[in-house]
C-alpha atoms as a PDB file:
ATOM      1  CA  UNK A   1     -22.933 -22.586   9.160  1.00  0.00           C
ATOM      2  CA  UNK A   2     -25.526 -20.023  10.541  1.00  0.00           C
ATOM      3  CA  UNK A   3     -26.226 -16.538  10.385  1.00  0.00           C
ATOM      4  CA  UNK A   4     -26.705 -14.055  13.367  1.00  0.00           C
ATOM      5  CA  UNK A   5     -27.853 -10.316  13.323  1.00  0.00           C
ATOM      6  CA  UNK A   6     -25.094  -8.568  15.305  1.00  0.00           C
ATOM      7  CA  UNK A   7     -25.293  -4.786  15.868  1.00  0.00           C
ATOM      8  CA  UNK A   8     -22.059  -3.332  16.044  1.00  0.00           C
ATOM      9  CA  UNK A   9     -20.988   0.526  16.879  1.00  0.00           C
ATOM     10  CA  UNK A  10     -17.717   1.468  15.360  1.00  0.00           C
ATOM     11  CA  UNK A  11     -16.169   4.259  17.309  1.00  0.00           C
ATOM     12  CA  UNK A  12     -12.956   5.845  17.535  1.00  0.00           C
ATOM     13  CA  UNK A  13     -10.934   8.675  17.372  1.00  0.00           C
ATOM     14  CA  UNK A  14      -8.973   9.981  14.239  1.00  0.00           C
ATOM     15  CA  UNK A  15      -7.113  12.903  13.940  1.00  0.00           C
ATOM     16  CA  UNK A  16      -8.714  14.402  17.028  1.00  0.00           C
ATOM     17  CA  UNK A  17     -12.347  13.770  15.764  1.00  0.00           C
ATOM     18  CA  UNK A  18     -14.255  11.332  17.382  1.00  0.00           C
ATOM     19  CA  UNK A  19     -16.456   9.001  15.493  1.00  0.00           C
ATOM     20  CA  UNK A  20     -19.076   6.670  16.227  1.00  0.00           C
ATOM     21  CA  UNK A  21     -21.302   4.537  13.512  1.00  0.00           C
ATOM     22  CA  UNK A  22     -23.628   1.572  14.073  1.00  0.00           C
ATOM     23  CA  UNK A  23     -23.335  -1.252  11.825  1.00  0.00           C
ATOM     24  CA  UNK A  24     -25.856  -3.671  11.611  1.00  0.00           C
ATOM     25  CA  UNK A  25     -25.316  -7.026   9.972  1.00  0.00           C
ATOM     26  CA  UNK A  26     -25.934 -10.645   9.574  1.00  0.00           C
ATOM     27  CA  UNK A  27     -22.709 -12.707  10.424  1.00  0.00           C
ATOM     28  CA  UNK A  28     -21.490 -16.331  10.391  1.00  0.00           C
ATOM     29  CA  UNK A  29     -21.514 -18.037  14.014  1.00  0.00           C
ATOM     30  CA  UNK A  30     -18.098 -18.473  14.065  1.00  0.00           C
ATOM     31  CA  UNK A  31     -15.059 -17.290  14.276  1.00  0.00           C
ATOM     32  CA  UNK A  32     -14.707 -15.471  11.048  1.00  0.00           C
ATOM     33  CA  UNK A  33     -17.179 -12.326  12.134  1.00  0.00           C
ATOM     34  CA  UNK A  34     -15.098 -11.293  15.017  1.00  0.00           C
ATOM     35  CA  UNK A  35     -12.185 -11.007  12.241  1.00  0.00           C
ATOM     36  CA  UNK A  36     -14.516  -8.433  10.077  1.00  0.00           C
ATOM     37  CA  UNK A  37     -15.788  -6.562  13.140  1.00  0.00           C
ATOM     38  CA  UNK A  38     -12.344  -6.036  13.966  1.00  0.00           C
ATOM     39  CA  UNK A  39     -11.940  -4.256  10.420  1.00  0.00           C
ATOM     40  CA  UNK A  40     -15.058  -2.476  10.583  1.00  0.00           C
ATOM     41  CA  UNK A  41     -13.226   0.918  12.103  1.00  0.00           C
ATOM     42  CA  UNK A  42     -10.884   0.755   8.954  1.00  0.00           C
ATOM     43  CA  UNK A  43     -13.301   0.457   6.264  1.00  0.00           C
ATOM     44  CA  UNK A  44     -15.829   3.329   7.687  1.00  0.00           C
ATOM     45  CA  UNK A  45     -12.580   5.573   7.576  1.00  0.00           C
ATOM     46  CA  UNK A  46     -11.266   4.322   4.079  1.00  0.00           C
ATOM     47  CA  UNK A  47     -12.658   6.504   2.036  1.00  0.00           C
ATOM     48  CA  UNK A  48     -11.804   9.172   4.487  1.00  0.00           C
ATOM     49  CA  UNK A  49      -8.246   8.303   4.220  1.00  0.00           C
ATOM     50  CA  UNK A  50      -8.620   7.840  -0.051  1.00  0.00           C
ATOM     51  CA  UNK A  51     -10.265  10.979  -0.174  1.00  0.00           C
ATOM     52  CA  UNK A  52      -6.928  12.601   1.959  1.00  0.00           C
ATOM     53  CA  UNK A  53      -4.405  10.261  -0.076  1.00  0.00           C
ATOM     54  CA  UNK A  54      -6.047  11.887  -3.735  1.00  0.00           C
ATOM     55  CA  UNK A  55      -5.787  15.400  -1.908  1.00  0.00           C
ATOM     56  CA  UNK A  56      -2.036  15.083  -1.082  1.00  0.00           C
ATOM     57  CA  UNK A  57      -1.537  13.634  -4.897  1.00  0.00           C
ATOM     58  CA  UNK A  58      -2.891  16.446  -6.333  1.00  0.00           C
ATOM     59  CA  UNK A  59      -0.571  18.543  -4.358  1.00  0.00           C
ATOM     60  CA  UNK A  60       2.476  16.631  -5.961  1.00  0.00           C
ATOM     61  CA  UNK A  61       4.677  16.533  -9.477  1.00  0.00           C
ATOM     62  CA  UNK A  62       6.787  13.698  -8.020  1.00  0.00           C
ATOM     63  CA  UNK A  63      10.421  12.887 -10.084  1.00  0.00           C
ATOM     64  CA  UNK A  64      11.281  10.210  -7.822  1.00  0.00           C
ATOM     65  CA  UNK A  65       9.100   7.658  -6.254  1.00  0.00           C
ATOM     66  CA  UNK A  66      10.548   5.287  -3.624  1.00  0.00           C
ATOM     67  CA  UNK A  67       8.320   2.538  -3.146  1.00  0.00           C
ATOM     68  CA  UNK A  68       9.218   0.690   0.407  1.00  0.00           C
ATOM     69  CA  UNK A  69       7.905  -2.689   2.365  1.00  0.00           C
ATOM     70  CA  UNK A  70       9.709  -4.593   4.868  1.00  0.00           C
ATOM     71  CA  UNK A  71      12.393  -6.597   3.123  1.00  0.00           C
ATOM     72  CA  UNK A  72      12.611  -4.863  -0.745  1.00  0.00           C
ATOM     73  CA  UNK A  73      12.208  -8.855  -2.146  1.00  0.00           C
ATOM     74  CA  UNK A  74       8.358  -9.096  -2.894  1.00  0.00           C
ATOM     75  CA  UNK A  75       5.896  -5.952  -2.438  1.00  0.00           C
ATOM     76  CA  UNK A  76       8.188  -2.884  -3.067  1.00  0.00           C
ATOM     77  CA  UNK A  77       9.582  -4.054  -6.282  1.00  0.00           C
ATOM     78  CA  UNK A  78       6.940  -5.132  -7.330  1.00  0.00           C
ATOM     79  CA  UNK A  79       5.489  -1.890  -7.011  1.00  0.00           C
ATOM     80  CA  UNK A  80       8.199   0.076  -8.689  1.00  0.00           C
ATOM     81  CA  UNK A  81       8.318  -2.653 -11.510  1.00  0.00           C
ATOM     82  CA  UNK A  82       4.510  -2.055 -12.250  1.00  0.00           C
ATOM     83  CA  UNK A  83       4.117   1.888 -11.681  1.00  0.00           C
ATOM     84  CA  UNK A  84       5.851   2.991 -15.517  1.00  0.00           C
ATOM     85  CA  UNK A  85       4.154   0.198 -17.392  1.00  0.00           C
ATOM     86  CA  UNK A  86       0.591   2.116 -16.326  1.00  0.00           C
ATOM     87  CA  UNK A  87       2.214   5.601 -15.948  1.00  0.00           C
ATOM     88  CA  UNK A  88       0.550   7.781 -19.176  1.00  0.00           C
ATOM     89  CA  UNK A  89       3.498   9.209 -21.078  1.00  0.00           C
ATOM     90  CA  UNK A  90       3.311  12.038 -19.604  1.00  0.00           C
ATOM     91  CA  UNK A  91       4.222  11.051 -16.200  1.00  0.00           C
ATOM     92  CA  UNK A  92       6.270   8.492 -17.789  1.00  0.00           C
ATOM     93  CA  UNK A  93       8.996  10.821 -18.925  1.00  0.00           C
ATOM     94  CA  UNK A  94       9.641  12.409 -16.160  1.00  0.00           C
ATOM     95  CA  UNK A  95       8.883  10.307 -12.994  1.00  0.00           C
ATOM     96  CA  UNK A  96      11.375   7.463 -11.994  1.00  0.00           C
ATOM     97  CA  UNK A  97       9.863   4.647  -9.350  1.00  0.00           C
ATOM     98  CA  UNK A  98      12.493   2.893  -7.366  1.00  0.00           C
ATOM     99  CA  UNK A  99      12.847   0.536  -4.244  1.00  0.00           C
ATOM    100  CA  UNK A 100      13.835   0.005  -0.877  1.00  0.00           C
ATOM    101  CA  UNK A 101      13.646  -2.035   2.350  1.00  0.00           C
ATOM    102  CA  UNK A 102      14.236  -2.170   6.372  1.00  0.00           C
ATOM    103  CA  UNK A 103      16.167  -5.250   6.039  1.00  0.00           C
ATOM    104  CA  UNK A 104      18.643  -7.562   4.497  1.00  0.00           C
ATOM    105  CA  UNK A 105      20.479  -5.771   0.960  1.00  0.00           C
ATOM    106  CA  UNK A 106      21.467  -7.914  -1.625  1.00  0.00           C
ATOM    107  CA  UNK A 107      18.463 -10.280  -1.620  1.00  0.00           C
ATOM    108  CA  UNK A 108      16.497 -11.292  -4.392  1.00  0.00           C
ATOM    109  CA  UNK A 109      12.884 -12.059  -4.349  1.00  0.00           C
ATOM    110  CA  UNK A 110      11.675 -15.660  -3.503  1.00  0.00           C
ATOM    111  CA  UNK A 111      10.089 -18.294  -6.620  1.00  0.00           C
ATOM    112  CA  UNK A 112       7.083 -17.438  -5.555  1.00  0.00           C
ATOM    113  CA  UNK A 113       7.398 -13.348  -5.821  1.00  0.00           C
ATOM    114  CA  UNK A 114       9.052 -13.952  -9.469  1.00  0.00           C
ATOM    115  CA  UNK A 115       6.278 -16.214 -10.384  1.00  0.00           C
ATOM    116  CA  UNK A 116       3.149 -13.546  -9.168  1.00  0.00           C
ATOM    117  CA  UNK A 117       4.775 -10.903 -10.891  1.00  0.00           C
ATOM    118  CA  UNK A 118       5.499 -12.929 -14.288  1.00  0.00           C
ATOM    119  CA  UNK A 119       1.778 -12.738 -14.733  1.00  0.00           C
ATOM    120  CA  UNK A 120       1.924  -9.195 -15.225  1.00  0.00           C
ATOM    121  CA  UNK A 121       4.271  -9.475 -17.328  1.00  0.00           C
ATOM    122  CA  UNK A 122       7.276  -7.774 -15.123  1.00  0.00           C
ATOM    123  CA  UNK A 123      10.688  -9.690 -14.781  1.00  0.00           C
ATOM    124  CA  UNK A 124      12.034  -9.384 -11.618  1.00  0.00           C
ATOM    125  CA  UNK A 125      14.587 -12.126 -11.332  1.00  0.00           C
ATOM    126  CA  UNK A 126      17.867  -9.735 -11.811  1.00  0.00           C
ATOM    127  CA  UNK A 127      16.506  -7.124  -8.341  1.00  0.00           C
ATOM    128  CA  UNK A 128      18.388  -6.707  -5.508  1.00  0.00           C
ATOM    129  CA  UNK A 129      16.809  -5.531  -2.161  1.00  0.00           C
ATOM    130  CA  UNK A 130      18.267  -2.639  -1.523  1.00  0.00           C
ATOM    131  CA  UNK A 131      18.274  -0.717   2.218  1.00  0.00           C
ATOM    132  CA  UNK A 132      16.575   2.378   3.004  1.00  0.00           C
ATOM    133  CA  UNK A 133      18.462   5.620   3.963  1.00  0.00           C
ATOM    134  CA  UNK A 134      18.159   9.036   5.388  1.00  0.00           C
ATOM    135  CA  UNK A 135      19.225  10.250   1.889  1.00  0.00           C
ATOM    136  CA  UNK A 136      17.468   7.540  -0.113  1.00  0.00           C
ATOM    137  CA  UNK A 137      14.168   8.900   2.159  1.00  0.00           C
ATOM    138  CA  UNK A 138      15.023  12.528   1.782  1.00  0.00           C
ATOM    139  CA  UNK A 139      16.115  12.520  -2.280  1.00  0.00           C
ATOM    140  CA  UNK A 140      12.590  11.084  -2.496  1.00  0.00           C
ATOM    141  CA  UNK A 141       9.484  13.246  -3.965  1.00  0.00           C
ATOM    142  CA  UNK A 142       7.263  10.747  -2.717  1.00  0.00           C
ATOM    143  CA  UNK A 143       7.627   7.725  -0.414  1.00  0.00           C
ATOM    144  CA  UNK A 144       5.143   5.034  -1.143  1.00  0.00           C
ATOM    145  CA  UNK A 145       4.844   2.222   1.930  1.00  0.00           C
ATOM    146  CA  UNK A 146       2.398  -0.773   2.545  1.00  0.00           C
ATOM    147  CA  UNK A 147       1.322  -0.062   5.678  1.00  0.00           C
ATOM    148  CA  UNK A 148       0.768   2.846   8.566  1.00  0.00           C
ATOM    149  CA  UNK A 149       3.139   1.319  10.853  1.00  0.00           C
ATOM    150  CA  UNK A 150       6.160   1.542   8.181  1.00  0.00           C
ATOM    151  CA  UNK A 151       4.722   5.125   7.382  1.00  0.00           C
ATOM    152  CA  UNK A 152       5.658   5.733  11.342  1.00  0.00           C
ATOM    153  CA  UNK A 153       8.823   3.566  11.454  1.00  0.00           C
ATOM    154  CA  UNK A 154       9.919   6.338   8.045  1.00  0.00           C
ATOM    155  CA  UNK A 155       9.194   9.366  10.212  1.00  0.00           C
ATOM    156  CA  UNK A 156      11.760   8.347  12.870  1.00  0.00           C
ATOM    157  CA  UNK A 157      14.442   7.759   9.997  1.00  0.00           C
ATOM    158  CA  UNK A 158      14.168  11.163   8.620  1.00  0.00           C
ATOM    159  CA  UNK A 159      12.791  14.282   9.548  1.00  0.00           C
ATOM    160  CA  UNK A 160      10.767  16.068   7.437  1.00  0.00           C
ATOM    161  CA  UNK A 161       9.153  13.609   4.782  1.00  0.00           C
ATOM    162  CA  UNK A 162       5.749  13.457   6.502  1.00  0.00           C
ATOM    163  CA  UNK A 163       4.103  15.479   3.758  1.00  0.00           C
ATOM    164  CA  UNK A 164       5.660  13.008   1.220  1.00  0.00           C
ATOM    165  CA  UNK A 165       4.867  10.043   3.131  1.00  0.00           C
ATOM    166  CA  UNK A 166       1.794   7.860   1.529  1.00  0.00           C
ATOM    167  CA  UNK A 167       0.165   4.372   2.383  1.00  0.00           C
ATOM    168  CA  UNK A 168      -0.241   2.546  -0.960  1.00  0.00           C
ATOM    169  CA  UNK A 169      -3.473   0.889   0.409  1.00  0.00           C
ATOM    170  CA  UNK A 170      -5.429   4.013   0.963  1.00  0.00           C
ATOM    171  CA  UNK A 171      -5.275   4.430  -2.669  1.00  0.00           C
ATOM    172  CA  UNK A 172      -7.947   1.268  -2.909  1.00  0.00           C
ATOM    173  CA  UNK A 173     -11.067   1.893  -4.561  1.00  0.00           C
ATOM    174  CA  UNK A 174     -12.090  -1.313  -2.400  1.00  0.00           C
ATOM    175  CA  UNK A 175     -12.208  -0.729   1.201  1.00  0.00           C
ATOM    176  CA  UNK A 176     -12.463  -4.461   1.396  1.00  0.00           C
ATOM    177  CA  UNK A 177      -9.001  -5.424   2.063  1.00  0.00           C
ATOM    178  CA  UNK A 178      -8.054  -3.369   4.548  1.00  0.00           C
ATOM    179  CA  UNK A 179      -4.967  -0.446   4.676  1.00  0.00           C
ATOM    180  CA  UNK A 180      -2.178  -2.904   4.774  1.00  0.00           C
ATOM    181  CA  UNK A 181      -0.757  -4.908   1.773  1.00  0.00           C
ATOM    182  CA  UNK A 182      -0.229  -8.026   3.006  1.00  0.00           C
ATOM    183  CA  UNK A 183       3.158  -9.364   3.217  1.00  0.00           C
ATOM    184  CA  UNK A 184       3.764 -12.761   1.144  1.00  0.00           C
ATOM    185  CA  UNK A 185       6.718 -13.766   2.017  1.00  0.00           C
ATOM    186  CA  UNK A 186       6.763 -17.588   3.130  1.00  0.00           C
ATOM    187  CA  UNK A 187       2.993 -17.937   2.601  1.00  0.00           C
ATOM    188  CA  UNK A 188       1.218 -19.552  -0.200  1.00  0.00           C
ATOM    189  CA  UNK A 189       1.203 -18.505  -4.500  1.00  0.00           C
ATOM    190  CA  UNK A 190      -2.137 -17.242  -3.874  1.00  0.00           C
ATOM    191  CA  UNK A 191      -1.172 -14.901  -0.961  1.00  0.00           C
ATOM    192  CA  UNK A 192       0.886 -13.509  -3.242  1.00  0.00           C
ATOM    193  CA  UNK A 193      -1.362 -13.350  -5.951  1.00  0.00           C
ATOM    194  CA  UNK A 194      -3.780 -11.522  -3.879  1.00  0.00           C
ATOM    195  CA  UNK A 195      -1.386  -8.895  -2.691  1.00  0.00           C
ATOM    196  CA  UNK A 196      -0.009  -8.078  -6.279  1.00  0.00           C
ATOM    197  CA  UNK A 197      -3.278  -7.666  -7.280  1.00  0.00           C
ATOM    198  CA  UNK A 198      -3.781  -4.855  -4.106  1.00  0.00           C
ATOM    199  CA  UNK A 199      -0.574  -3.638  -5.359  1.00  0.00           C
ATOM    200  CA  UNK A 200      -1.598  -3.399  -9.021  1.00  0.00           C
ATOM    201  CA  UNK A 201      -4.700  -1.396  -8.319  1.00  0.00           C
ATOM    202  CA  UNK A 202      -3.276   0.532  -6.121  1.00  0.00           C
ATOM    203  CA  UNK A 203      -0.346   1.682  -7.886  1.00  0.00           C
ATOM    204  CA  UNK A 204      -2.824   2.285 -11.355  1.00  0.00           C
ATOM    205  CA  UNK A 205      -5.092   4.922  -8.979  1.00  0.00           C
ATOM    206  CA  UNK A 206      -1.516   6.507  -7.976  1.00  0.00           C
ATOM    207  CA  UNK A 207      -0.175   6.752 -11.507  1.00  0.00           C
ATOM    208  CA  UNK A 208      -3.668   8.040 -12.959  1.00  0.00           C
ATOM    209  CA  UNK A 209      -3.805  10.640 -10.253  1.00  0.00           C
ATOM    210  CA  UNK A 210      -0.574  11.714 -11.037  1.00  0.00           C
ATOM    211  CA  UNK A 211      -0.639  11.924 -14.438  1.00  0.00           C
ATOM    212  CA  UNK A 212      -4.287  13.863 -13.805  1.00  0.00           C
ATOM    213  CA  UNK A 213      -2.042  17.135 -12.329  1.00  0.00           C
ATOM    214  CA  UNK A 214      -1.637  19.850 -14.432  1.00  0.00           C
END
């Protein structure tokens, strides 16, 4: 495979500034660079959005965390399951993680989602996905999702939670892996091994942020 200098200018607009950075690199000639240009707008504003993500933590003494992906069977349990086994005790006595999803109650998470999170030690073979509601969203301190367009599929649930509303991926101290944690379900063991350990990180920077308030 070969390398070829590209020069790239990422521009945009977010939040009503406009942006504009050249990025100069060498890239495989194939396929594969047109899939990291593509990401280049989202990792010059990552730490943009982390820095805005710690802000809003610092703000916050959540009780209640509702942590919520698509289907409640593989990333939003997960989540909840690792959050009080990194919490300090401090948070840890007083904040309660749970989970929700979009679709389909009553489901439990597939081999491969038990299996991932085994490694970490968390048992998950007894949860139930459970749906999200207007109350479940509005009981809520803080609502946790994996991605910007669940963030914006929330705020038409329930009115009001905006301030409370936070993407679990801008937490990343990597801006490598884009905002989104990728959904496993029906892909390979090490798709979800890869997005448990986005989750994982992420949810350590939330709980040490937390616990950080005085």
């Amino acid at each position: 495979m070969g390398l070829s200098r590209v020069d790239v200018v990422a521009s945009g607009i977010h939040k009503g500034a406009r942006y504009s950075a050249p990025v100069t690199g060498w890239w495989p000639t194939d396929v594969a660079w047109l899939r990291d240009a593509r990401l280049l707008p989202d990792s010059l504003l990552h730490q943009r959005r982390r820095r805005a993500a710690l802000k809003q933590l610092r703000r916050l003494k959540p009780r209640r965390i509702l942590f919520v992906c698509h289907g409640n069977i593989c990333r939003s349990p997960f989540a909840a399951a690792v959050f009080p086994r990194v919490c300090p005790p401090q948070l840890r006595d007083h904040a309660t993680a749970v989970s929700a999803g979009v679709i389909g109650p009553g489901r439990t998470p597939p081999p491969q989602a038990l299996a991932a999170a085994f490694k970490y030690g968390i048992e998950m073979s007894a949860h139930r996905s459970a749906l999200v509601t207007e109350d479940s969203l509005t009981a809520a301190d803080l609502v946790v999702v994996m991605s910007a367009e669940q963030a914006r599929d929330l705020r038409s649930r329930a009115k009001g939670i905006s301030n409370k509303l936070l993407v679990l991926g801008d937490l990343d101290p990597s801006a490598s892996n884009g905002r989104t944690i990728t959904d496993p379900w029906d892909q390979p063991d090490s798709v979800f091994d890869a997005s448990y350990r986005h989750i994982a990180r992420c949810v350590i920077v939330l709980a040490r942020s937390l616990a950080a308030n005085p």
